[in-house]
N, C-alpha and C. Protein backbone atom coordinates (compact mmCIF):
# COMPACT_ATOMS: atom_id res chain seq x y z
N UNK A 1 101.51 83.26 69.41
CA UNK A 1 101.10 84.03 70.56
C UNK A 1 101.30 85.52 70.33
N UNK A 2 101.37 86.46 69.24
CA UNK A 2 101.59 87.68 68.96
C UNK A 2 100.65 88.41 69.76
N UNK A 3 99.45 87.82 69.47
CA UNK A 3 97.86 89.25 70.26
C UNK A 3 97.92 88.88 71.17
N UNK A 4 99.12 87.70 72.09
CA UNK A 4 98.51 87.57 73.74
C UNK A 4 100.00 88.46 74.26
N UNK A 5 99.86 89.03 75.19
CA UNK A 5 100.40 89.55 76.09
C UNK A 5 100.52 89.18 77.65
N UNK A 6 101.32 89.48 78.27
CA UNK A 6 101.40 89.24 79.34
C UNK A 6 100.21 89.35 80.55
N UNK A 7 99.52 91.11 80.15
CA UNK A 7 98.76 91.22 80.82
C UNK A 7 97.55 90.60 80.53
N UNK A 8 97.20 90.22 79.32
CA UNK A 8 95.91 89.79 79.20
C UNK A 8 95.89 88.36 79.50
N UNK A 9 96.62 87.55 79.58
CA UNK A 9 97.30 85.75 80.07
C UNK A 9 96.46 86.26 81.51
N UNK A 10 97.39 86.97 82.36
CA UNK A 10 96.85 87.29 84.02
C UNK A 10 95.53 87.95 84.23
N UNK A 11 95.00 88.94 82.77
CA UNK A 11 93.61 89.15 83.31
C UNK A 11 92.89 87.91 83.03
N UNK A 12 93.10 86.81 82.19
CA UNK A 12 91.97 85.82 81.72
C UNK A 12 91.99 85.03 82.89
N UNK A 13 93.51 84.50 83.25
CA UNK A 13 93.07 83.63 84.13
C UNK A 13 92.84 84.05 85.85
N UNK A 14 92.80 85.54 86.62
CA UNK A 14 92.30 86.36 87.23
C UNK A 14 90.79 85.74 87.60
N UNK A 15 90.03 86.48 85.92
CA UNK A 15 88.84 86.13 85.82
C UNK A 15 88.39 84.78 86.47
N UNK A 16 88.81 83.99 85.32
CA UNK A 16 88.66 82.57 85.49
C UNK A 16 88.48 81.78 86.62
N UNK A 17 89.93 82.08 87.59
CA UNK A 17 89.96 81.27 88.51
C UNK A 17 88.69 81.88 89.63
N UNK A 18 88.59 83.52 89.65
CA UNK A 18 87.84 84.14 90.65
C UNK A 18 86.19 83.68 90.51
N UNK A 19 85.45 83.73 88.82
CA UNK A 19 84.70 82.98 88.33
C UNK A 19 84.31 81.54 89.08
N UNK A 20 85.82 81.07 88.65
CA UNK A 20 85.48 79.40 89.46
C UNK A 20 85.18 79.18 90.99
N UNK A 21 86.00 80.28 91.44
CA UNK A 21 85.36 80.29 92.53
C UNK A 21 84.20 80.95 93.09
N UNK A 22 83.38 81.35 92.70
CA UNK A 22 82.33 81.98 92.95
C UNK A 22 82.84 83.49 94.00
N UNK A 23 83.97 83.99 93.18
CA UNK A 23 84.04 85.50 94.35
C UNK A 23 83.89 86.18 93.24
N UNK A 24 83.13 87.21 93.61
CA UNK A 24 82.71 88.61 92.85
C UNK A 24 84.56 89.38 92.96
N UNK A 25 84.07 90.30 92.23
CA UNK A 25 85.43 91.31 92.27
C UNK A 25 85.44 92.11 93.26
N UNK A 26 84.61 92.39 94.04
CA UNK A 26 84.61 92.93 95.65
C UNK A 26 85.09 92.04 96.75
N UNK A 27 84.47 90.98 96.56
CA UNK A 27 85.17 89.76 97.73
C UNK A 27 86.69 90.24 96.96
N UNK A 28 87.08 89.34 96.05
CA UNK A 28 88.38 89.21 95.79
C UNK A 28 89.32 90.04 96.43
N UNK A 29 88.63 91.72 95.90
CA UNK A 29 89.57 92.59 96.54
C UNK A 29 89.46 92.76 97.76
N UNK A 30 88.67 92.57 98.81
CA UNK A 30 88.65 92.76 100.06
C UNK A 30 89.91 91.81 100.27
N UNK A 31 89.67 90.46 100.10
CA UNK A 31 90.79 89.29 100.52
C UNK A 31 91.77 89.69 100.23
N UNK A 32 92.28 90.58 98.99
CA UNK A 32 93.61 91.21 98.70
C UNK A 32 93.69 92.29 99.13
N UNK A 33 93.21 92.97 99.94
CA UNK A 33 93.91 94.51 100.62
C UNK A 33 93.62 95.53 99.46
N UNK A 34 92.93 95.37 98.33
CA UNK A 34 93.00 96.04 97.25
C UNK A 34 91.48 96.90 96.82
N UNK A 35 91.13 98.01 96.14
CA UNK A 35 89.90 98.14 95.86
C UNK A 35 89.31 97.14 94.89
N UNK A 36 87.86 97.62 94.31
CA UNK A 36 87.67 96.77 93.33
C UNK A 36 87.84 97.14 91.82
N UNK A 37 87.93 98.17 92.04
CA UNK A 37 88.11 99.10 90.49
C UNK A 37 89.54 98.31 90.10
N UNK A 38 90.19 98.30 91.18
CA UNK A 38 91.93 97.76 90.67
C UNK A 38 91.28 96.62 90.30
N UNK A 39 91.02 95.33 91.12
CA UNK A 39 90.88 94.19 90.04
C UNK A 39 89.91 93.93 89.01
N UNK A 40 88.79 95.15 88.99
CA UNK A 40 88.37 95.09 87.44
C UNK A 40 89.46 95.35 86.47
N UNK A 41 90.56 96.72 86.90
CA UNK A 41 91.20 96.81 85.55
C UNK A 41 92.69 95.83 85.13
N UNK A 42 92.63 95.24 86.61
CA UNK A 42 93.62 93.73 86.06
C UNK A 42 92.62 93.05 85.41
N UNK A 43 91.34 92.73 85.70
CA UNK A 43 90.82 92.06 84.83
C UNK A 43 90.66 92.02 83.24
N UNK A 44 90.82 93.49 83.25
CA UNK A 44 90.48 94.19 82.00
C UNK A 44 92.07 94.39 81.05
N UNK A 45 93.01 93.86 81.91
CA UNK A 45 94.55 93.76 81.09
C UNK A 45 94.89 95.17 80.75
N UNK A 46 94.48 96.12 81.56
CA UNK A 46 94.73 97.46 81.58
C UNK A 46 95.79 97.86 82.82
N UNK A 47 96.31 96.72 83.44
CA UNK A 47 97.42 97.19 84.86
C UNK A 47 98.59 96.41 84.62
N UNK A 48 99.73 97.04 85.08
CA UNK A 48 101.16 95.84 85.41
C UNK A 48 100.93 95.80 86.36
N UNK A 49 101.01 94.70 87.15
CA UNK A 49 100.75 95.03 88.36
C UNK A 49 102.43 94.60 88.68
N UNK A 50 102.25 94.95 90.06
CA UNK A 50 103.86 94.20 90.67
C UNK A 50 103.69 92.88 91.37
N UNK A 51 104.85 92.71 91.72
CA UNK A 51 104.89 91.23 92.57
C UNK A 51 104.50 90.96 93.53
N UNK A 52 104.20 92.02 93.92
CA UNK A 52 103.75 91.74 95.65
C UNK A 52 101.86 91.86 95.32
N UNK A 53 101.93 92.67 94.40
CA UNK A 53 100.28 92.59 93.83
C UNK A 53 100.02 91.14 93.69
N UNK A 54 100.72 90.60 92.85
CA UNK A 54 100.66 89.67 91.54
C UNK A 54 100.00 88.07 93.26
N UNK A 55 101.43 88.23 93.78
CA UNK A 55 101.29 87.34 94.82
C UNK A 55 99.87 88.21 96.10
N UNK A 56 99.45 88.83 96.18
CA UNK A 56 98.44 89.02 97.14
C UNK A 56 96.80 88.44 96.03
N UNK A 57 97.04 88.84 95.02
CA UNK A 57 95.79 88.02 93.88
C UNK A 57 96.02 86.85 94.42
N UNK A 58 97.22 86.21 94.10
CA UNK A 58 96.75 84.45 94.42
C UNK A 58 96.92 84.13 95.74
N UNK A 59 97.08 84.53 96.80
CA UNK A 59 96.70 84.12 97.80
C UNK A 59 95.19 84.13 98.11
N UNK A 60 94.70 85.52 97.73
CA UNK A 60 93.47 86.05 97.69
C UNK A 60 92.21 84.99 97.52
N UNK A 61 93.14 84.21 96.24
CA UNK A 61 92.16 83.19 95.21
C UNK A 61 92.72 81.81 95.80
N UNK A 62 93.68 81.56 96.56
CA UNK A 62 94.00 80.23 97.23
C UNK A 62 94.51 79.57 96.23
N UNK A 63 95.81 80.32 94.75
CA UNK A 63 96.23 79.83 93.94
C UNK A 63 97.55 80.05 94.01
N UNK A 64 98.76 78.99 93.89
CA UNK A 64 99.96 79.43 93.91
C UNK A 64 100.21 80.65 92.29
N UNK A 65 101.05 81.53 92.40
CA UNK A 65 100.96 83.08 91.68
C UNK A 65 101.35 82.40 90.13
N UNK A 66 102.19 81.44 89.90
CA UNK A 66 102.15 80.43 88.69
C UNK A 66 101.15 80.13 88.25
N UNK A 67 99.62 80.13 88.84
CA UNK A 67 99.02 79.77 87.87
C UNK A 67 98.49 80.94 87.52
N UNK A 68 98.79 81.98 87.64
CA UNK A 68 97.89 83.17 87.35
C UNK A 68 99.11 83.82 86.07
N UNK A 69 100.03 83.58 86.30
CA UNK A 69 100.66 84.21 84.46
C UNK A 69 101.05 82.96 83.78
N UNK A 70 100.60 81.58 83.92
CA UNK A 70 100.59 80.54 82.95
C UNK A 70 99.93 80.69 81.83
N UNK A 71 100.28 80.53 80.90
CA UNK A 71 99.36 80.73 79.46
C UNK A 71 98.50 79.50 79.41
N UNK A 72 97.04 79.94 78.51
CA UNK A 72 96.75 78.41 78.31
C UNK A 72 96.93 77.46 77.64
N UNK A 73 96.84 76.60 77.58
CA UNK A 73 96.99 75.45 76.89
C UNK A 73 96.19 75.24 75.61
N UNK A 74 95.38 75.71 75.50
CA UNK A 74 94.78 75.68 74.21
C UNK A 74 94.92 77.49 73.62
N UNK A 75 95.38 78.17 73.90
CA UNK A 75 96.07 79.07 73.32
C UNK A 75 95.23 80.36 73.76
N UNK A 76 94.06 80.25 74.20
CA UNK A 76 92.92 81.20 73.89
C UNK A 76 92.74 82.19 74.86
N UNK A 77 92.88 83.55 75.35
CA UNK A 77 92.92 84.16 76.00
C UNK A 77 91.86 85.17 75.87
């Protein structure tokens, strides 16, 4: 796991889950109190975000905040 990082684990699966759900990065951020530029550049593994961020994303996405810095399982980020 050397080239994965923390932030890029939370931008993939960000993407992913928001993807799966069919919300654009404008919905998302509306549901999180947030602009959209911010969750492009979490998307983009360019933010730390904090905890209270971290937890308003997965509510946002109707995901407990564990699955959003879980690594994957097949390694690939």
């Amino acid at each position: 796991m050397p080239s994965t990082t923390p932030k890029k684990i939370l931008a993939a699966n960000v993407r992913r889950i928001r993807n799966s759900t069919g919300l654009s990065q404008e919905a998302l951020a509306d549901r999180a109190g947030m602009h959209r530029t911010y969750i492009s550049s979490v998307e983009r593994a360019e933010r730390n975000v904090s905890l209270e961020t971290l937890f308003a994303i997965a509510v946002a996405l109707g995901v407990d905040p564990t699955e959003l810095i879980a690594a994957p399982d097949d390694g690939e980020v």
